[in-house]
C-alpha atoms as a PDB file:
ATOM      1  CA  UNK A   1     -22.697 -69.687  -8.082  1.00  0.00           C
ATOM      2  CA  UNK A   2     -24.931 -71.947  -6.614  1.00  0.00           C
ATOM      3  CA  UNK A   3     -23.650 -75.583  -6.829  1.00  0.00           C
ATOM      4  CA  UNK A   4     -25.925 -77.874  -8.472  1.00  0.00           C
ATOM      5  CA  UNK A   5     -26.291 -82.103  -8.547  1.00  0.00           C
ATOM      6  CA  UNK A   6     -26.633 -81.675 -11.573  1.00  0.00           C
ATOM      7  CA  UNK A   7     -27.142 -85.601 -11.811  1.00  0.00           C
ATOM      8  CA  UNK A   8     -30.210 -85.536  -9.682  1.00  0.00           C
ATOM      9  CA  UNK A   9     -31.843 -82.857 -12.275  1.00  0.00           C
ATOM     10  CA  UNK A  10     -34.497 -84.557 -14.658  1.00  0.00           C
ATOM     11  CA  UNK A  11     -37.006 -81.889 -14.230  1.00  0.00           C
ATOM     12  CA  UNK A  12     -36.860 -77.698 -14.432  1.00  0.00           C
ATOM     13  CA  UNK A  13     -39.245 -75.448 -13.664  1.00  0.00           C
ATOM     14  CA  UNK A  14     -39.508 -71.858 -14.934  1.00  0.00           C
ATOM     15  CA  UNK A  15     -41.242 -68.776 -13.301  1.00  0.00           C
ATOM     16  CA  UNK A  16     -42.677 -66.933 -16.062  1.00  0.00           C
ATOM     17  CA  UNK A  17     -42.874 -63.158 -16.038  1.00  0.00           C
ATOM     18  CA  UNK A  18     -39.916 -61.494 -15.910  1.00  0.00           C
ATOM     19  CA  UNK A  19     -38.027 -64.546 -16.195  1.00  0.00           C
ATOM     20  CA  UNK A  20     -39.268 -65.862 -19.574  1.00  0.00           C
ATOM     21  CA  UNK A  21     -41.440 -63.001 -20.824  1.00  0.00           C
ATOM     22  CA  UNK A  22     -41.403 -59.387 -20.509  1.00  0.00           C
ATOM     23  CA  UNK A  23     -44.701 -56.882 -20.876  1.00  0.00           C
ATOM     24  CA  UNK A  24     -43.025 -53.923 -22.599  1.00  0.00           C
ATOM     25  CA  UNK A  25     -46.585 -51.598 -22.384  1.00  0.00           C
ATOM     26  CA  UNK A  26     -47.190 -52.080 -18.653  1.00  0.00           C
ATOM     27  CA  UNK A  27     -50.918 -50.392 -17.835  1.00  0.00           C
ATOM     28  CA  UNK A  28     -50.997 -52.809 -14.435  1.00  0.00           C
ATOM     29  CA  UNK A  29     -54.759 -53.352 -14.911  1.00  0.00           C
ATOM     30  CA  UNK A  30     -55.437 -55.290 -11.619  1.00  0.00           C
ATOM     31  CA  UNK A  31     -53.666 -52.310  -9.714  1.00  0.00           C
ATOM     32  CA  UNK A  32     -56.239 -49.577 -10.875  1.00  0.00           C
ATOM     33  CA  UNK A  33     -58.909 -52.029  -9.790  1.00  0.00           C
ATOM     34  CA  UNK A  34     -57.587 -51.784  -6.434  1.00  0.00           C
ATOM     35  CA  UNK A  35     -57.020 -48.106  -6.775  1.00  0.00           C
ATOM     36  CA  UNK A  36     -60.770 -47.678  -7.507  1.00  0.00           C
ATOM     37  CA  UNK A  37     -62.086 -49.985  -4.827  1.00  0.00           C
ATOM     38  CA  UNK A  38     -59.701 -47.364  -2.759  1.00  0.00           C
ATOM     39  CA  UNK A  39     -61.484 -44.526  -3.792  1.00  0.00           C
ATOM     40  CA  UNK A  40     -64.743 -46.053  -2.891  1.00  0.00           C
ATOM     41  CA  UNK A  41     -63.900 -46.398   0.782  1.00  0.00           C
ATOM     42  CA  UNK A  42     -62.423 -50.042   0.011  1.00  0.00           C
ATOM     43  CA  UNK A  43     -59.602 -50.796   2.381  1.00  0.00           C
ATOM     44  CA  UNK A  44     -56.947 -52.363   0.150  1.00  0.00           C
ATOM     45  CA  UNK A  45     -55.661 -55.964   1.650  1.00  0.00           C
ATOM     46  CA  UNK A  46     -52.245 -57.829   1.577  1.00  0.00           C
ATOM     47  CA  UNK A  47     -54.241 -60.415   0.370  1.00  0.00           C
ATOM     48  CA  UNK A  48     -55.801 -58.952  -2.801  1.00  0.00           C
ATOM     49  CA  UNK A  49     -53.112 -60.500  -5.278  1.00  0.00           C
ATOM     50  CA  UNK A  50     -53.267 -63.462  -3.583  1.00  0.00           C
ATOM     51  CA  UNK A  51     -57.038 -63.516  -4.235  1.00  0.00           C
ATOM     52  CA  UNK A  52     -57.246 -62.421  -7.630  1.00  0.00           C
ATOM     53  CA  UNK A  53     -54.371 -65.438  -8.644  1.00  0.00           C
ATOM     54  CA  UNK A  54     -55.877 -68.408  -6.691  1.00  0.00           C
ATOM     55  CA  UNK A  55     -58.826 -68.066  -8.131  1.00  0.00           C
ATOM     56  CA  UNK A  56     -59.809 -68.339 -12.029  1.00  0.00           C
ATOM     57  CA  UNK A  57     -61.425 -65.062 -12.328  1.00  0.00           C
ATOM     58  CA  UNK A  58     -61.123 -62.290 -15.066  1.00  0.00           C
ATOM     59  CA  UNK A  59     -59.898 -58.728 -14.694  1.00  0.00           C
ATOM     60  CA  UNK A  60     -63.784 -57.819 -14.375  1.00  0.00           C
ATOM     61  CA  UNK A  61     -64.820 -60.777 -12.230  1.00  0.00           C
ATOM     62  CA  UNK A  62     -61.894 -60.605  -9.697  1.00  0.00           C
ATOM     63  CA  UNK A  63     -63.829 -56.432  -9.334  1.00  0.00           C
ATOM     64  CA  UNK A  64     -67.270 -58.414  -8.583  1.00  0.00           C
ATOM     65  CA  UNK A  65     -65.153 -60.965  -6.166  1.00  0.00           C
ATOM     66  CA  UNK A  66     -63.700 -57.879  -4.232  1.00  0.00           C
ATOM     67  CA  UNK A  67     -66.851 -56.009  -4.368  1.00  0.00           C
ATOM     68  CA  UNK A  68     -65.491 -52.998  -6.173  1.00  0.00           C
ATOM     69  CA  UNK A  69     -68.361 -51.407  -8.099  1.00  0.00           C
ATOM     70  CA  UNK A  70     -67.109 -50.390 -11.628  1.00  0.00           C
ATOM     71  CA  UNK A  71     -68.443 -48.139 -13.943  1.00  0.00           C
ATOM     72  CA  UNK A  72     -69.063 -48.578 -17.916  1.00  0.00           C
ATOM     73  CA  UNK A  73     -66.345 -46.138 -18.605  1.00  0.00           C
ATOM     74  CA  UNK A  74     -64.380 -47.816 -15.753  1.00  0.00           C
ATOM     75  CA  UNK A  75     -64.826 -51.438 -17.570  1.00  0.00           C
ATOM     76  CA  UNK A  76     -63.801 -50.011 -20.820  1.00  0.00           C
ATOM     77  CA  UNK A  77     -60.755 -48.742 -19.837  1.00  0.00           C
ATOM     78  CA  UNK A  78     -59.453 -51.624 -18.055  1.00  0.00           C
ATOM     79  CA  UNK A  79     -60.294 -54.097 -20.356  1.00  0.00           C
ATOM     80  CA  UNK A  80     -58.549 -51.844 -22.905  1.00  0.00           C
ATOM     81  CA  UNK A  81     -55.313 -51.161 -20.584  1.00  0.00           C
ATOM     82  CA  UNK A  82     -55.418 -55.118 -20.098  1.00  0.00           C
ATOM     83  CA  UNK A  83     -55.863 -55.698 -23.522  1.00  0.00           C
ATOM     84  CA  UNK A  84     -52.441 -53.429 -24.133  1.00  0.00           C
ATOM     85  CA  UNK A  85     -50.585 -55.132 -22.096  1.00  0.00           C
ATOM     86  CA  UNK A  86     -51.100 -58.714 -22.955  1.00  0.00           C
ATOM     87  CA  UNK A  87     -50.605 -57.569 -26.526  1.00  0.00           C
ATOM     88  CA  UNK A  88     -47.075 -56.372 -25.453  1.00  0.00           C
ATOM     89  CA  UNK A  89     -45.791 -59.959 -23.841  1.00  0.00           C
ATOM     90  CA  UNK A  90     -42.366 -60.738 -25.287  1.00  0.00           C
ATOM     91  CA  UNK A  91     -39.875 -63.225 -24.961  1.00  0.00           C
ATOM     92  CA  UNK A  92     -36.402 -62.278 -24.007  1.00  0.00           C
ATOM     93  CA  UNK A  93     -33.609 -62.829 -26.635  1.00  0.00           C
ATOM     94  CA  UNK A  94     -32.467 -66.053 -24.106  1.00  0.00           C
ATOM     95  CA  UNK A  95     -35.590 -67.478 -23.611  1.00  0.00           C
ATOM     96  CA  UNK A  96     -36.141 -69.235 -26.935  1.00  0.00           C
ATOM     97  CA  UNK A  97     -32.375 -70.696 -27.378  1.00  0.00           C
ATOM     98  CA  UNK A  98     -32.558 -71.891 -23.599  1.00  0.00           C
ATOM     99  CA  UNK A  99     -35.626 -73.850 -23.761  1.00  0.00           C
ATOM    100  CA  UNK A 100     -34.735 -75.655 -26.894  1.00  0.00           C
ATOM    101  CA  UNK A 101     -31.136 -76.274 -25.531  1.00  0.00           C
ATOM    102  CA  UNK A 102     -32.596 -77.657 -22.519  1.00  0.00           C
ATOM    103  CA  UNK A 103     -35.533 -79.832 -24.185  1.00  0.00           C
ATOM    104  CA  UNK A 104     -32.908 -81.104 -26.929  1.00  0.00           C
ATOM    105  CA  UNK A 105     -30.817 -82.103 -23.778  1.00  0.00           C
ATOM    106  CA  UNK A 106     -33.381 -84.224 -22.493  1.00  0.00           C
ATOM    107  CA  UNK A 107     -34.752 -82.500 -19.933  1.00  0.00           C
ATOM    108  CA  UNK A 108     -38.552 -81.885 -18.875  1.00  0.00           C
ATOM    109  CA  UNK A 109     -39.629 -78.505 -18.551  1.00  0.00           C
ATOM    110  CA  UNK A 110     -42.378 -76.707 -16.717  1.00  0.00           C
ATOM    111  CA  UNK A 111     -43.979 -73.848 -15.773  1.00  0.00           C
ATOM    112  CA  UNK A 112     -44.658 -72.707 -12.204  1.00  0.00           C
ATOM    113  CA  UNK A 113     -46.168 -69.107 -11.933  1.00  0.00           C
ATOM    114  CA  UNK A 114     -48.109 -66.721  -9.528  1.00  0.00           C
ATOM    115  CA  UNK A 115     -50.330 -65.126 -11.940  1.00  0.00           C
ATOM    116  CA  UNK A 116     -53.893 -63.718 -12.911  1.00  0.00           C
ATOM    117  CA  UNK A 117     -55.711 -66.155 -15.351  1.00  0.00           C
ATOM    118  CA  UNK A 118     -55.848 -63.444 -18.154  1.00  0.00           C
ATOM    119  CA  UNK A 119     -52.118 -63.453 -18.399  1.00  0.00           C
ATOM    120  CA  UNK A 120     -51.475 -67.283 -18.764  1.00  0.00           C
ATOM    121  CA  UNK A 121     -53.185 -67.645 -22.504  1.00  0.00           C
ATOM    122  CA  UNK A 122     -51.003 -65.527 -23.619  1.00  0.00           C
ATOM    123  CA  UNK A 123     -47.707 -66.909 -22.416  1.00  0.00           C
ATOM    124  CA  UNK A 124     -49.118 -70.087 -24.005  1.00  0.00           C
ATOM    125  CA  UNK A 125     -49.135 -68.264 -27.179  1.00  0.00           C
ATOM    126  CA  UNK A 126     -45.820 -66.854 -26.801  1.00  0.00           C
ATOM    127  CA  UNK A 127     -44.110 -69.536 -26.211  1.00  0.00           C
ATOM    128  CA  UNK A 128     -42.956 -72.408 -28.010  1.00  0.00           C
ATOM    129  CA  UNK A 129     -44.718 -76.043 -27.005  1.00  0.00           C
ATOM    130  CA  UNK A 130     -41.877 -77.599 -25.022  1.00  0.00           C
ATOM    131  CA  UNK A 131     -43.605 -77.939 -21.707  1.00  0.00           C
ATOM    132  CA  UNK A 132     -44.904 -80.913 -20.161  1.00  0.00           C
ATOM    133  CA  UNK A 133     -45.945 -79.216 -17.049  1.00  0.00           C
ATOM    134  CA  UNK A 134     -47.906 -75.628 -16.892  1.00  0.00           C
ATOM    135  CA  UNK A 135     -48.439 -74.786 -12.787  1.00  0.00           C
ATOM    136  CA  UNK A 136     -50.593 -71.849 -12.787  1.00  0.00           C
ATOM    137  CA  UNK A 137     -51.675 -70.705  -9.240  1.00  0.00           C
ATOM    138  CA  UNK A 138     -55.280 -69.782 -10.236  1.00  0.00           C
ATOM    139  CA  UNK A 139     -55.565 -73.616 -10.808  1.00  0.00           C
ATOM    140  CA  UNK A 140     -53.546 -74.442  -7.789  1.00  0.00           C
ATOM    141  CA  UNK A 141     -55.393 -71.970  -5.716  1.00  0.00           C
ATOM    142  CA  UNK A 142     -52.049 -71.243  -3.848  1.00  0.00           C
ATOM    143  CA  UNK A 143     -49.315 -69.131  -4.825  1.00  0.00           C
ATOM    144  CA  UNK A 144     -45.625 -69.485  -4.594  1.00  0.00           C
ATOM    145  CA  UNK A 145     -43.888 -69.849  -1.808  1.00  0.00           C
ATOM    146  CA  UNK A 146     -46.934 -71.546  -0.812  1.00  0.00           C
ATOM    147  CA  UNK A 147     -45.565 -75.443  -0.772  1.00  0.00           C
ATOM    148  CA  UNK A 148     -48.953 -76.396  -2.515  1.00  0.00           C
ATOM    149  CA  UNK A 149     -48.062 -75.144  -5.699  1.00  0.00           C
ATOM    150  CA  UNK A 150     -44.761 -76.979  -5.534  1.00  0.00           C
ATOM    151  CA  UNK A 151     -46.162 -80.412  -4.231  1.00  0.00           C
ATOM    152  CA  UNK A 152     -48.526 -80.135  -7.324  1.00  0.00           C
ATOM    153  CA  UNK A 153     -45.993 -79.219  -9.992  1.00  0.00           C
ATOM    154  CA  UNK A 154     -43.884 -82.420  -8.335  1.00  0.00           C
ATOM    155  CA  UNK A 155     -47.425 -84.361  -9.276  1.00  0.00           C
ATOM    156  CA  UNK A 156     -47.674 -83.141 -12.823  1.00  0.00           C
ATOM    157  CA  UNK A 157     -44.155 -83.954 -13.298  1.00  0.00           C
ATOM    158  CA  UNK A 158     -44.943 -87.375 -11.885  1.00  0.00           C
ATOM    159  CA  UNK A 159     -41.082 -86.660  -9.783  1.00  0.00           C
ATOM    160  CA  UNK A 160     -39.659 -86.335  -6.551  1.00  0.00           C
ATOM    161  CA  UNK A 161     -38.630 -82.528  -5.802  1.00  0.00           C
ATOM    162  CA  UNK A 162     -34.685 -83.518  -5.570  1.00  0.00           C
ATOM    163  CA  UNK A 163     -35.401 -83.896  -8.867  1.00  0.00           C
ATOM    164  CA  UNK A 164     -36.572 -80.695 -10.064  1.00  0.00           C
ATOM    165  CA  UNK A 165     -34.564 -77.495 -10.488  1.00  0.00           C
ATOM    166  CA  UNK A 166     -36.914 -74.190 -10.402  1.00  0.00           C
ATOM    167  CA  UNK A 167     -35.433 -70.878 -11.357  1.00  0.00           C
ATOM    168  CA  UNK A 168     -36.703 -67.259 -11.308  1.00  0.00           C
ATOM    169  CA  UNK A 169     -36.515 -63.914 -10.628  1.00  0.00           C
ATOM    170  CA  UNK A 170     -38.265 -63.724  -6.922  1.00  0.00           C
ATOM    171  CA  UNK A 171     -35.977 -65.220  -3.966  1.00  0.00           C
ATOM    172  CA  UNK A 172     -38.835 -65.503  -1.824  1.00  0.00           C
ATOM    173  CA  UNK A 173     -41.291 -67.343  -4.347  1.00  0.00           C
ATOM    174  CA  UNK A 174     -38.534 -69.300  -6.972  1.00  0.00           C
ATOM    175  CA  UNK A 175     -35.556 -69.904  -4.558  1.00  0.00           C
ATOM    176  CA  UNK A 176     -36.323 -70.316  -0.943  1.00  0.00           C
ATOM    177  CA  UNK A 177     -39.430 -71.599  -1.296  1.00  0.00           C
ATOM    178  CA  UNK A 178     -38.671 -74.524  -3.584  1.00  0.00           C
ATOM    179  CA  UNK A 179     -35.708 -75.094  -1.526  1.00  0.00           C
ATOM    180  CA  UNK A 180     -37.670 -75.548   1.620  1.00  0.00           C
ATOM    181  CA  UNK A 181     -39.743 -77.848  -0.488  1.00  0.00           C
ATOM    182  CA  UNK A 182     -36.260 -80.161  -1.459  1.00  0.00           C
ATOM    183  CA  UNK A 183     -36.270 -78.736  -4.908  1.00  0.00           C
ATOM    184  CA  UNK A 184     -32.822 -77.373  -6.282  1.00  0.00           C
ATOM    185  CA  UNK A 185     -32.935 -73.539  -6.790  1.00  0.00           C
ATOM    186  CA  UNK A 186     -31.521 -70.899  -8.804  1.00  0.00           C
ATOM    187  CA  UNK A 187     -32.248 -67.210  -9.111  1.00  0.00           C
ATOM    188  CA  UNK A 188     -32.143 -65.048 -12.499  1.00  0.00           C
ATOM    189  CA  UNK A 189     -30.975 -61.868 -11.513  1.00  0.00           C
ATOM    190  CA  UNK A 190     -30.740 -59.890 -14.660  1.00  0.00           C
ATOM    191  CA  UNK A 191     -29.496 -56.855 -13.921  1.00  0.00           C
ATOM    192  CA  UNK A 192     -27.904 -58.398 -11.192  1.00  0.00           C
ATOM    193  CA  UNK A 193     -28.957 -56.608  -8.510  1.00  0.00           C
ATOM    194  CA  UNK A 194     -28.315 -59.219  -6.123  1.00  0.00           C
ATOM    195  CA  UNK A 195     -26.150 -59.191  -3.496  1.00  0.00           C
ATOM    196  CA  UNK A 196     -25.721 -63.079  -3.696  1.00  0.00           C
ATOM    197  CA  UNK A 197     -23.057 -64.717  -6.189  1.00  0.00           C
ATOM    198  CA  UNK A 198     -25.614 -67.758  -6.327  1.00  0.00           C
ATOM    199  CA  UNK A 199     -27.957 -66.407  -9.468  1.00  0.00           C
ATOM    200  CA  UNK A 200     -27.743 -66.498 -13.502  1.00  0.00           C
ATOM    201  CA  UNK A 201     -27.951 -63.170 -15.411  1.00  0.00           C
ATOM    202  CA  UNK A 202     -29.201 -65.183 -18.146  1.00  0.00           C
ATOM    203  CA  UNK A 203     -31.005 -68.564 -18.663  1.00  0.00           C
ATOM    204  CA  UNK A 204     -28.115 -69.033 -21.315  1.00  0.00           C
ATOM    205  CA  UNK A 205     -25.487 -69.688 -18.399  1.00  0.00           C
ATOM    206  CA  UNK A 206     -28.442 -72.247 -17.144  1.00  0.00           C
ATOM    207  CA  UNK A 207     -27.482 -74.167 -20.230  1.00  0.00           C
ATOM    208  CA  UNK A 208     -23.371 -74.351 -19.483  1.00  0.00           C
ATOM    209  CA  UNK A 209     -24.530 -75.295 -15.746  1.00  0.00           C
ATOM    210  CA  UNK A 210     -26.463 -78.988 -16.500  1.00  0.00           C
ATOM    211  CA  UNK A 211     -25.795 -82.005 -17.972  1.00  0.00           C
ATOM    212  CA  UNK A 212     -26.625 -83.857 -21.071  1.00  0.00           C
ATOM    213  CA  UNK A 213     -29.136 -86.461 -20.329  1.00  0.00           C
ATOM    214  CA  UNK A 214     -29.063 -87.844 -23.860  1.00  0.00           C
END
């Protein structure tokens, strides 16, 4: 496991999608936008998810933003496939007793996630009010592992990034990035698929690993 200074924690950031919340009806909306800009003679890009989550555009406005042409039928279905999903967003059974643990510890908590602006009102809903930061990259305009998005959760949090521990289920975007920031790092590896020893396979071991601040 990962070793922590603990001490130098104030601050923890969370990823949100399959770290916090779970879609249970996936439909992948954004994906058969792409597919259908495909079958227009639309070469799809590397950079489309990056596109569609820095900016804050709607399922139908990130198809105008791509130029993909979309039909009335076409609309309809997306917007009802998006609708399903969104409708679907669960906690997992951890999620709730970690963040209270945490936030009756002391500790600030935040969120930091690469995401489409149709899925963060949701989450918001979801969720109980314990944040005092929400990081969204369609308000950043970067995504993770981007250092932008970090630099600006380090501004919300009004903290230095020794100070802030970021966990998640992406090495690339919640533990290598941050830690190339200075942030402290852990990775939630569920099903603990990992190779590494250094991840949780629940936030609830997140809780035996800190400190009491209070």
């Amino acid at each position: 496991m990962e070793k922590l200074d603990s001490s130098a924690i104030k601050f923890i950031l969370f990823d949100v999608y399959g770290t916090l919340v779970n879609i249970s009806d996936k439909r992948a909306p954004f994906r058969q936008l792409i597919q259908i800009g495909a079958s227009q003679g639309r070469k799809p890009s590397a950079r489309d998810a990056e596109i569609i989550m820095t900016q804050p555009v709607g399922l139908l406005e990130a198809g105008e933003l791509l130029g993909i042409r979309l039909t009335n039928d076409e609309r309809k279905q997306l917007g009802c496939d998006l609708h399903a999903e969104v409708e679907s967003i669960f906690p997992f059974a951890d999620t709730l007793p970690a963040l209270y643990e945490l936030k009756n510890r002391g500790y600030k908590l935040g969120l930091c996630s690469n995401l489409a602006l149709e899925y963060a009102g949701p989450v918001l809903s979801t969720l109980p009010q314990v944040f005092d930061a929400y990081v969204w990259s369609f308000d950043v305009g970067a995504i993770k592992p981007n250092p932008a998005i970090y630099a600006h959760a380090c501004q919300q949090l009004y903290c230095s990034p020794r100070n802030v521990l970021m966990v998640g289920d992406t090495v690339a975007a919640d533990v290598e990035g941050p830690r190339s920031f200075g942030m402290q790092a852990l990775l939630l590896d569920r099903k603990q698929r990992s190779s590494s020893q250094n991840s949780l396979s629940s936030l609830l071991e997140l809780c035996e690993m800190v400190e009491y601040l209070l």
